[in-house]
PDB file of N, CA and C in Angstrom:
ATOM      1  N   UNK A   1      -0.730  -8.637  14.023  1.00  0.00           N
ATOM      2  CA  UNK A   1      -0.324  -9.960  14.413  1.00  0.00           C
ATOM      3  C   UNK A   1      -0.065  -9.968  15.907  1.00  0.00           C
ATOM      4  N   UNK A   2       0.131 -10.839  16.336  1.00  0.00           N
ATOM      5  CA  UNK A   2       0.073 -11.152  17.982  1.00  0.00           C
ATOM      6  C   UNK A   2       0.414 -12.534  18.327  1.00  0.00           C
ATOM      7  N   UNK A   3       1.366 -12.872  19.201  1.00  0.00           N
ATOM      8  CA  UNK A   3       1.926 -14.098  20.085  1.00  0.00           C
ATOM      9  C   UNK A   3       0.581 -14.617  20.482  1.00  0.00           C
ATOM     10  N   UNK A   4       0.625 -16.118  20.188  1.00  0.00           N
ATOM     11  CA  UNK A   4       0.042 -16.933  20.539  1.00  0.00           C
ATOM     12  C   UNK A   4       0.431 -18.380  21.009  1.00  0.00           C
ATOM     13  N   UNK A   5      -0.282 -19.004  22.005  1.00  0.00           N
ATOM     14  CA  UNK A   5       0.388 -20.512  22.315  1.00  0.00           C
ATOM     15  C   UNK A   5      -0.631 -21.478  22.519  1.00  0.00           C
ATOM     16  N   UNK A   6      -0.723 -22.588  21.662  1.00  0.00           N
ATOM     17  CA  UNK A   6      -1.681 -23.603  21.876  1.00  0.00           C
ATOM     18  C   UNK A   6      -0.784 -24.801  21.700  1.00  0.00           C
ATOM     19  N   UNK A   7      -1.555 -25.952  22.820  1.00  0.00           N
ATOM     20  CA  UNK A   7      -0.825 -27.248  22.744  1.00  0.00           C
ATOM     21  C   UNK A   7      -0.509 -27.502  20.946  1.00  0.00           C
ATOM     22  N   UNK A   8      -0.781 -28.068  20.383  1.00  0.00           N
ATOM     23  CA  UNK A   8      -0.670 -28.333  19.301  1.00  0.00           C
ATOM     24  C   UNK A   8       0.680 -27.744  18.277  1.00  0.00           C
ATOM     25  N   UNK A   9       0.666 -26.268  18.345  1.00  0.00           N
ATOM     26  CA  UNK A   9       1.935 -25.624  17.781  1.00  0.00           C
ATOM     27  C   UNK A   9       2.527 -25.323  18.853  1.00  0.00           C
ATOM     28  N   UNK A  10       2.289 -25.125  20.054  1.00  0.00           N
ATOM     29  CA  UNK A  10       3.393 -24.268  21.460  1.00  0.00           C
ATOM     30  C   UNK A  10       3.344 -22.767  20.842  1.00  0.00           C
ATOM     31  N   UNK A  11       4.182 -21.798  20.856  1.00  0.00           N
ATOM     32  CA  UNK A  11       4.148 -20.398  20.469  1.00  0.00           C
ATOM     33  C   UNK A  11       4.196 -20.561  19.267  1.00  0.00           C
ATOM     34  N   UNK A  12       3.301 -19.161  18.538  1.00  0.00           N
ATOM     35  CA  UNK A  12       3.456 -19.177  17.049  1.00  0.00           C
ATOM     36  C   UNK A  12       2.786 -17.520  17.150  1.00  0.00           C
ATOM     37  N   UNK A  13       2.615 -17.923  15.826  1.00  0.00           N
ATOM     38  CA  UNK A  13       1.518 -16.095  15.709  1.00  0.00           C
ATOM     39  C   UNK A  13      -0.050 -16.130  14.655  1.00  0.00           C
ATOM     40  N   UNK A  14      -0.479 -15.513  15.721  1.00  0.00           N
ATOM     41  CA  UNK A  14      -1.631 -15.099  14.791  1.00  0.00           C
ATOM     42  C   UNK A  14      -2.148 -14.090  14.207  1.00  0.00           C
ATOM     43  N   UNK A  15      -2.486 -14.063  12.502  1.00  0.00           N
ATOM     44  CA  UNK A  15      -3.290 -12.950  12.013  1.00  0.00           C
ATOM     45  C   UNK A  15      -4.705 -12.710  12.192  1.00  0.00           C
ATOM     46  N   UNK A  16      -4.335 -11.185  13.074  1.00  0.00           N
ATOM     47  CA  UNK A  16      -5.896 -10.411  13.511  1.00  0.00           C
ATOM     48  C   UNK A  16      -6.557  -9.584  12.251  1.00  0.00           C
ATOM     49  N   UNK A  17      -7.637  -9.170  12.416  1.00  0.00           N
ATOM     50  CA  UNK A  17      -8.084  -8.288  12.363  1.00  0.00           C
ATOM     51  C   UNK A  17      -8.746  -8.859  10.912  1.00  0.00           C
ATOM     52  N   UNK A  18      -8.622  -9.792  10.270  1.00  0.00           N
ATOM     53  CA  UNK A  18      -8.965 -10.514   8.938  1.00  0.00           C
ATOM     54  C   UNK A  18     -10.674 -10.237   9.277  1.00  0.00           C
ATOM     55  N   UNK A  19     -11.386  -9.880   8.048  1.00  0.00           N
ATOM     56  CA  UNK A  19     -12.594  -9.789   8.424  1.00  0.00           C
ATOM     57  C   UNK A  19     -12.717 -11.304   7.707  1.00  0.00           C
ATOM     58  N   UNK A  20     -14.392 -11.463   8.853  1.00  0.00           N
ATOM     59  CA  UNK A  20     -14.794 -13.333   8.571  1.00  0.00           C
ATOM     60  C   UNK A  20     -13.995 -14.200   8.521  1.00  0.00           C
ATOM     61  N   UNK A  21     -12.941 -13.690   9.091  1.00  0.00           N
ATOM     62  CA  UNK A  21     -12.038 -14.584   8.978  1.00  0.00           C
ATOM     63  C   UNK A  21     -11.225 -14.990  10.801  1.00  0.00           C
ATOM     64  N   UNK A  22     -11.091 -16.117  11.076  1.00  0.00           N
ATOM     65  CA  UNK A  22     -10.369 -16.129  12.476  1.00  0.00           C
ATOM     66  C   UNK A  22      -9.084 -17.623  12.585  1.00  0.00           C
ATOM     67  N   UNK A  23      -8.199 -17.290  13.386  1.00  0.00           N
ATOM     68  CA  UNK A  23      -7.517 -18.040  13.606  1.00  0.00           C
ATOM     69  C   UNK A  23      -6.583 -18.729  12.320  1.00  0.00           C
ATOM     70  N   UNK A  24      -6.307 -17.329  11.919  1.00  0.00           N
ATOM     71  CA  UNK A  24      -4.693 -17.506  10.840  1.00  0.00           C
ATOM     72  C   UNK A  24      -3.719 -17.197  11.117  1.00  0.00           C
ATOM     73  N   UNK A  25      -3.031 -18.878  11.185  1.00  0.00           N
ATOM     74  CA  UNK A  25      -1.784 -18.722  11.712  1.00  0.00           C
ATOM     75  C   UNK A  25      -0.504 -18.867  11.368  1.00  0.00           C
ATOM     76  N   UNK A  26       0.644 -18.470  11.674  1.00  0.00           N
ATOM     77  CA  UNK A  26       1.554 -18.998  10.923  1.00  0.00           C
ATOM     78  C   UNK A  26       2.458 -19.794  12.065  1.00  0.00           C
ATOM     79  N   UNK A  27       3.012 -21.374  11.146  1.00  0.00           N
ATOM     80  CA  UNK A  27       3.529 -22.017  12.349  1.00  0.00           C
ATOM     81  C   UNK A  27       3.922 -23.058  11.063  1.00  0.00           C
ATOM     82  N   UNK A  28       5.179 -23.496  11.235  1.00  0.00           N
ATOM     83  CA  UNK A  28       5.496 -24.836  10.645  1.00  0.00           C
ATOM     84  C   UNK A  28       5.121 -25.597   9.919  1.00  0.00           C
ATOM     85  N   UNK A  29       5.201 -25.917   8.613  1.00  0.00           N
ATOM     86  CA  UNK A  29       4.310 -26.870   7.353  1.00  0.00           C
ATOM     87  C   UNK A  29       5.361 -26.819   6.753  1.00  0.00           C
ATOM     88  N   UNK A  30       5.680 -28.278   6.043  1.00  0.00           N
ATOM     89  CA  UNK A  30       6.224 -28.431   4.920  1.00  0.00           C
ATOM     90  C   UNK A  30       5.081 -29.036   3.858  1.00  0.00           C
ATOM     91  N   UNK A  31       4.157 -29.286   3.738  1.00  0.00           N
ATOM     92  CA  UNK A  31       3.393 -29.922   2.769  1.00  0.00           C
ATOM     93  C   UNK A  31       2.331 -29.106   3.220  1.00  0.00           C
ATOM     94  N   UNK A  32       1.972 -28.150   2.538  1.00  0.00           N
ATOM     95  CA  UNK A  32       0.603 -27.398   2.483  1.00  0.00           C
ATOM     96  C   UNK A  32      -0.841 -27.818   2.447  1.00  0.00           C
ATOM     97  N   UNK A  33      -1.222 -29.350   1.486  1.00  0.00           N
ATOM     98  CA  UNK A  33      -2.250 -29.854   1.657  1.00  0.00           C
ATOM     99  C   UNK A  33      -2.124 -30.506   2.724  1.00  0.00           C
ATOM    100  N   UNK A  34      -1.453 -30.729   3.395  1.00  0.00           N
ATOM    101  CA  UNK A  34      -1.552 -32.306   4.235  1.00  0.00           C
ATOM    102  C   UNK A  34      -1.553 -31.231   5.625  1.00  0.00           C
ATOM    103  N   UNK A  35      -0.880 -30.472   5.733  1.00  0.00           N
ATOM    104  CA  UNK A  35      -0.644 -29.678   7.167  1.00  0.00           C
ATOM    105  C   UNK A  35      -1.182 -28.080   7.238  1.00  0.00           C
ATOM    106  N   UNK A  36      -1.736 -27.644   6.084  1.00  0.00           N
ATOM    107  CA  UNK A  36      -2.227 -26.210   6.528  1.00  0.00           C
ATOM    108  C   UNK A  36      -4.061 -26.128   6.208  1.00  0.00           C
ATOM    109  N   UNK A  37      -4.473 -25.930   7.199  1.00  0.00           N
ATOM    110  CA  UNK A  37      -6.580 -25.733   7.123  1.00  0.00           C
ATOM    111  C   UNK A  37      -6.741 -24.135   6.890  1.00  0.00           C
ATOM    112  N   UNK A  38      -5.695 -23.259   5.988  1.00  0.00           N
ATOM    113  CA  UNK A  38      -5.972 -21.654   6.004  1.00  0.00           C
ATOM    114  C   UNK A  38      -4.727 -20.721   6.733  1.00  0.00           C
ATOM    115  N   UNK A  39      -3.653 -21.145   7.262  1.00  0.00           N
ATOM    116  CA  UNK A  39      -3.232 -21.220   7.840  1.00  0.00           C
ATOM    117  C   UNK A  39      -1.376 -20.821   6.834  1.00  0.00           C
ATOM    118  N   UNK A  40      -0.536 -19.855   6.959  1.00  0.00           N
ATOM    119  CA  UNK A  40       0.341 -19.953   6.548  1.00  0.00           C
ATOM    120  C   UNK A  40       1.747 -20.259   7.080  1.00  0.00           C
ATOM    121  N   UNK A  41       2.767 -21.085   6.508  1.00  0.00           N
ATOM    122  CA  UNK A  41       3.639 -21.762   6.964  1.00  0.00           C
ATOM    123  C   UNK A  41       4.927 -21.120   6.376  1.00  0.00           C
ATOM    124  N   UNK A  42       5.846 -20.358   6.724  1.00  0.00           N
ATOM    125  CA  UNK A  42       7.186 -19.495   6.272  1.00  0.00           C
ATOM    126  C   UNK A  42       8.240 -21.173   5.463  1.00  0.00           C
ATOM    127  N   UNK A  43       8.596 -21.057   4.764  1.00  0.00           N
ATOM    128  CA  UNK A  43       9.770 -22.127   4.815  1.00  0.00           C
ATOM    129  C   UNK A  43      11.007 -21.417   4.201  1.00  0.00           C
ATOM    130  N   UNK A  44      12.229 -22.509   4.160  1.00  0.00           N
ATOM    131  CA  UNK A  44      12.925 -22.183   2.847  1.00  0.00           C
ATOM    132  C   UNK A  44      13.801 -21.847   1.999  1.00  0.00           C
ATOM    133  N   UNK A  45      12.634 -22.685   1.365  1.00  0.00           N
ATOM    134  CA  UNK A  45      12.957 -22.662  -0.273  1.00  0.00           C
ATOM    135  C   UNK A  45      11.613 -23.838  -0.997  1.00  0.00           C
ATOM    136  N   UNK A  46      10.982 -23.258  -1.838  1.00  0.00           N
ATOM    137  CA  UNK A  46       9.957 -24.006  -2.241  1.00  0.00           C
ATOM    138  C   UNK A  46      10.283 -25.195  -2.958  1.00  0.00           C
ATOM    139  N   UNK A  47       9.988 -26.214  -2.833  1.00  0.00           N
ATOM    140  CA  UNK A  47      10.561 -27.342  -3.414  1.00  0.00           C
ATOM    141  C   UNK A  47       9.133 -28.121  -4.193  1.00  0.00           C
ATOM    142  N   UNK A  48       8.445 -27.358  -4.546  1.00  0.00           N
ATOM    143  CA  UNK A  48       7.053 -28.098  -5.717  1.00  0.00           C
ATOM    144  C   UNK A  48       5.976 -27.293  -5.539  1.00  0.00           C
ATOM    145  N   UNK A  49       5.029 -27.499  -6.383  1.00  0.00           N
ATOM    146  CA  UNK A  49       3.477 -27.187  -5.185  1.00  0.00           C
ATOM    147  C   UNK A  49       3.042 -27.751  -4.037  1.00  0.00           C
ATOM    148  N   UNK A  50       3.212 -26.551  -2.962  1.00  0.00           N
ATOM    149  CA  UNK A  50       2.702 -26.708  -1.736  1.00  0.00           C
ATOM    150  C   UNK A  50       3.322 -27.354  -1.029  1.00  0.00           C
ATOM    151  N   UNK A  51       5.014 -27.325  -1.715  1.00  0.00           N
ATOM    152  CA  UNK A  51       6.154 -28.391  -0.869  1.00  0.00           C
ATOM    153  C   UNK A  51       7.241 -27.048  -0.753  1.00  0.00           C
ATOM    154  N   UNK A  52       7.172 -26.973   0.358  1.00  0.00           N
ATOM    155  CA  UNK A  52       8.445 -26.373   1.287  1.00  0.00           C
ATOM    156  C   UNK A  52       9.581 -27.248   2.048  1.00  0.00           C
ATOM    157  N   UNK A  53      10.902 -26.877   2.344  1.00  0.00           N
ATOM    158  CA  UNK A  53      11.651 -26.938   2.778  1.00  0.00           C
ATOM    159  C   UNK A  53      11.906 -26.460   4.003  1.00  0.00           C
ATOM    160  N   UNK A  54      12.639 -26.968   5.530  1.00  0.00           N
ATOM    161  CA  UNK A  54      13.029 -25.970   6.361  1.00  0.00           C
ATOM    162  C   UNK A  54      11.859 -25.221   6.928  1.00  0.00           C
ATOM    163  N   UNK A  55      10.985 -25.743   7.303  1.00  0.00           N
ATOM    164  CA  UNK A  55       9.756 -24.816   7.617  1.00  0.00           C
ATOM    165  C   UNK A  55      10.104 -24.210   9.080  1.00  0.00           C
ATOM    166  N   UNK A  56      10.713 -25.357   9.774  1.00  0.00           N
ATOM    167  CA  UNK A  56      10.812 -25.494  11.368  1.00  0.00           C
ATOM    168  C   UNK A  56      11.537 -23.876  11.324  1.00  0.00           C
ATOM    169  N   UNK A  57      13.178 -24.066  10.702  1.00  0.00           N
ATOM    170  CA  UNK A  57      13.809 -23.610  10.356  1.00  0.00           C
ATOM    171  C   UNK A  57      13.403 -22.034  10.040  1.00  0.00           C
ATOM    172  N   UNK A  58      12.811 -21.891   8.702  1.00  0.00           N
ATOM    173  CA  UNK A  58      12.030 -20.923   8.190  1.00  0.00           C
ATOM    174  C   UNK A  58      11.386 -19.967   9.835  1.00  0.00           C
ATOM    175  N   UNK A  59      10.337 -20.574  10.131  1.00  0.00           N
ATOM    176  CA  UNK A  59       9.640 -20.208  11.147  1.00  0.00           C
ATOM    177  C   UNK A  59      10.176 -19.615  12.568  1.00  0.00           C
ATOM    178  N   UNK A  60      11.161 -20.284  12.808  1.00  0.00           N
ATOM    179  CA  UNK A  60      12.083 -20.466  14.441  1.00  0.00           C
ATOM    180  C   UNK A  60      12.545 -18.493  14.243  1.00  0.00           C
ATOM    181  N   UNK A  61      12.989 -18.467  12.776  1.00  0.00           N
ATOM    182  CA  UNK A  61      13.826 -17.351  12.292  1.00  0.00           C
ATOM    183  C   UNK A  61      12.536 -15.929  12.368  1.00  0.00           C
ATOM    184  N   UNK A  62      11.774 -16.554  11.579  1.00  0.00           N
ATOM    185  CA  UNK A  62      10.486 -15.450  11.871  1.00  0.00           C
ATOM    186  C   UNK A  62       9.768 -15.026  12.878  1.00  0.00           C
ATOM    187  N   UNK A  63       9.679 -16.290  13.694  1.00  0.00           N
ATOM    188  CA  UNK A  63       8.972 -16.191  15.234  1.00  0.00           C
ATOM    189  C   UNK A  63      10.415 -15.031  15.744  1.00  0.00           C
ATOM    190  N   UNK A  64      11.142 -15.223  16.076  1.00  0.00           N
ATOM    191  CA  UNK A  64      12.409 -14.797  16.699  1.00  0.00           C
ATOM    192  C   UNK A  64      12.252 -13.224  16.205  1.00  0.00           C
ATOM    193  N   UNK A  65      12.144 -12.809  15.230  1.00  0.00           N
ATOM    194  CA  UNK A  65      12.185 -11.335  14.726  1.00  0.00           C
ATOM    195  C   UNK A  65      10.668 -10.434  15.593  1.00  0.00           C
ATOM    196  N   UNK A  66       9.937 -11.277  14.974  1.00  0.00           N
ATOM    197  CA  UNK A  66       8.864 -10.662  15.425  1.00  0.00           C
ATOM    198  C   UNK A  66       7.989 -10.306  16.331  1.00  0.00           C
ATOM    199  N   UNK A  67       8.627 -11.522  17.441  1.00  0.00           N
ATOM    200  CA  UNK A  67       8.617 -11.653  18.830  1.00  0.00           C
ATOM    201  C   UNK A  67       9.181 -10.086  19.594  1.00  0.00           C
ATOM    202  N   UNK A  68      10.525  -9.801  18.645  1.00  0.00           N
ATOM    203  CA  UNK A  68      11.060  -8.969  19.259  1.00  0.00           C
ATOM    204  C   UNK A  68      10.488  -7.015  19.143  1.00  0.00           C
ATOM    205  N   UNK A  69      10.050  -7.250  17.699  1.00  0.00           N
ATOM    206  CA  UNK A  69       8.871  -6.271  17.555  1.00  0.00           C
ATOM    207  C   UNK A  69       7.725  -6.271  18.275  1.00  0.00           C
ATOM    208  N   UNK A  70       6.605  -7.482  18.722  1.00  0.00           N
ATOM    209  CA  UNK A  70       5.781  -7.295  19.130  1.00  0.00           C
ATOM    210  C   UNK A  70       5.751  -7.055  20.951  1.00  0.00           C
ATOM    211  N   UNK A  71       7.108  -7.664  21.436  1.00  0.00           N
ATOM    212  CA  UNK A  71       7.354  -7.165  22.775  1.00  0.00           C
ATOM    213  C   UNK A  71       7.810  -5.836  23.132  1.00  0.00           C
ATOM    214  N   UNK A  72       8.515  -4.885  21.797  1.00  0.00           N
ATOM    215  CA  UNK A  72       8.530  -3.447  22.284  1.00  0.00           C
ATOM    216  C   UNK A  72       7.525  -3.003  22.132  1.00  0.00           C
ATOM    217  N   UNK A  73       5.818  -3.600  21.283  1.00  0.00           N
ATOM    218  CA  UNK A  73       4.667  -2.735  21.876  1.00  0.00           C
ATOM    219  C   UNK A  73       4.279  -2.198  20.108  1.00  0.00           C
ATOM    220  N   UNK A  74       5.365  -2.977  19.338  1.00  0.00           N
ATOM    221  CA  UNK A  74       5.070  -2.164  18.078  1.00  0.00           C
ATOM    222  C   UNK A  74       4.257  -3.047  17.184  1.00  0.00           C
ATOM    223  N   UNK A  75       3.584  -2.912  16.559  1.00  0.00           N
ATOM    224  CA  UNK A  75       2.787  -3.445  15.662  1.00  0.00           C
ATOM    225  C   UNK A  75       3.287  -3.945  14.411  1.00  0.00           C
ATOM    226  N   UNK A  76       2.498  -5.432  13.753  1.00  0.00           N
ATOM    227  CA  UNK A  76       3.412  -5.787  12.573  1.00  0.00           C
ATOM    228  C   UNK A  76       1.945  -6.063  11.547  1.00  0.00           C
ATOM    229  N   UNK A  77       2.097  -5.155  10.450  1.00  0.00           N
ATOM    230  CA  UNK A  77       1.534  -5.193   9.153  1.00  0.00           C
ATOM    231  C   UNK A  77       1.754  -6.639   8.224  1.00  0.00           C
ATOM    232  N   UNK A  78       1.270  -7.073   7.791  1.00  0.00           N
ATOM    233  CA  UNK A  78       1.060  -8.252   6.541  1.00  0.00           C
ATOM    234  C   UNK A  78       0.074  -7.865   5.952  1.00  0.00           C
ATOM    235  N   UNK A  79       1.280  -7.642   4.711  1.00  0.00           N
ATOM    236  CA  UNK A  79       0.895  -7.140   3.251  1.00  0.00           C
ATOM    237  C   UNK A  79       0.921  -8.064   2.614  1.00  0.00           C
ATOM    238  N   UNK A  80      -0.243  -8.825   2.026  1.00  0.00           N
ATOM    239  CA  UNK A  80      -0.244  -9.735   0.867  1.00  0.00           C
ATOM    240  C   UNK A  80      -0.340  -8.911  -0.679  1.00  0.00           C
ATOM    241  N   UNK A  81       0.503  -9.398  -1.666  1.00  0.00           N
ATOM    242  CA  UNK A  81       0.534  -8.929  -2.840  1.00  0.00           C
ATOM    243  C   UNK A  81       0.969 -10.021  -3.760  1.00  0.00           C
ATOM    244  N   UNK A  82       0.475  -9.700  -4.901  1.00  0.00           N
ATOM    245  CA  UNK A  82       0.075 -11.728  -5.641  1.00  0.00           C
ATOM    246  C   UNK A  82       0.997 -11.405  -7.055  1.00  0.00           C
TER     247      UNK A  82
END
């Protein structure tokens, strides 16, 4: 994963290294159909299908951690498991 900033979200992060795959990000959604194109959104507390809570919230907290890992130089794994 790696710091990223585009008008649209301002800082967020993106997942590398996805084969065929580009520009997965995670950044703010509370309604999954309406606001995510592939794209994952931290919230929470799930409140339906594809309805989150607190995303801003959720996110502000995650950006903040990981920011602080990826500025000492260390690398961050995402493990999906279903």
């Amino acid at each position: 994963m790696k710091k990223r900033y585009s008008n649209k979200f301002k800082w967020h992060l993106e997942v590398c290294d996805v084969k065929h795959r580009s520009l997965i990000l995670f950044h703010p959604a509370n309604n999954a159909l309406l606001e995510l194109n592939g794209c994952i959104a931290p919230v929470t507390k799930i409140a339906g299908a594809g309805l989150g809570l607190q995303s801003r919230k959720a996110f502000s907290s995650l950006k903040d951690q990981l920011y602080k890992v990826l500025e000492r130089g260390e690398d961050v794994l995402l493990v999906i498991t279903s």
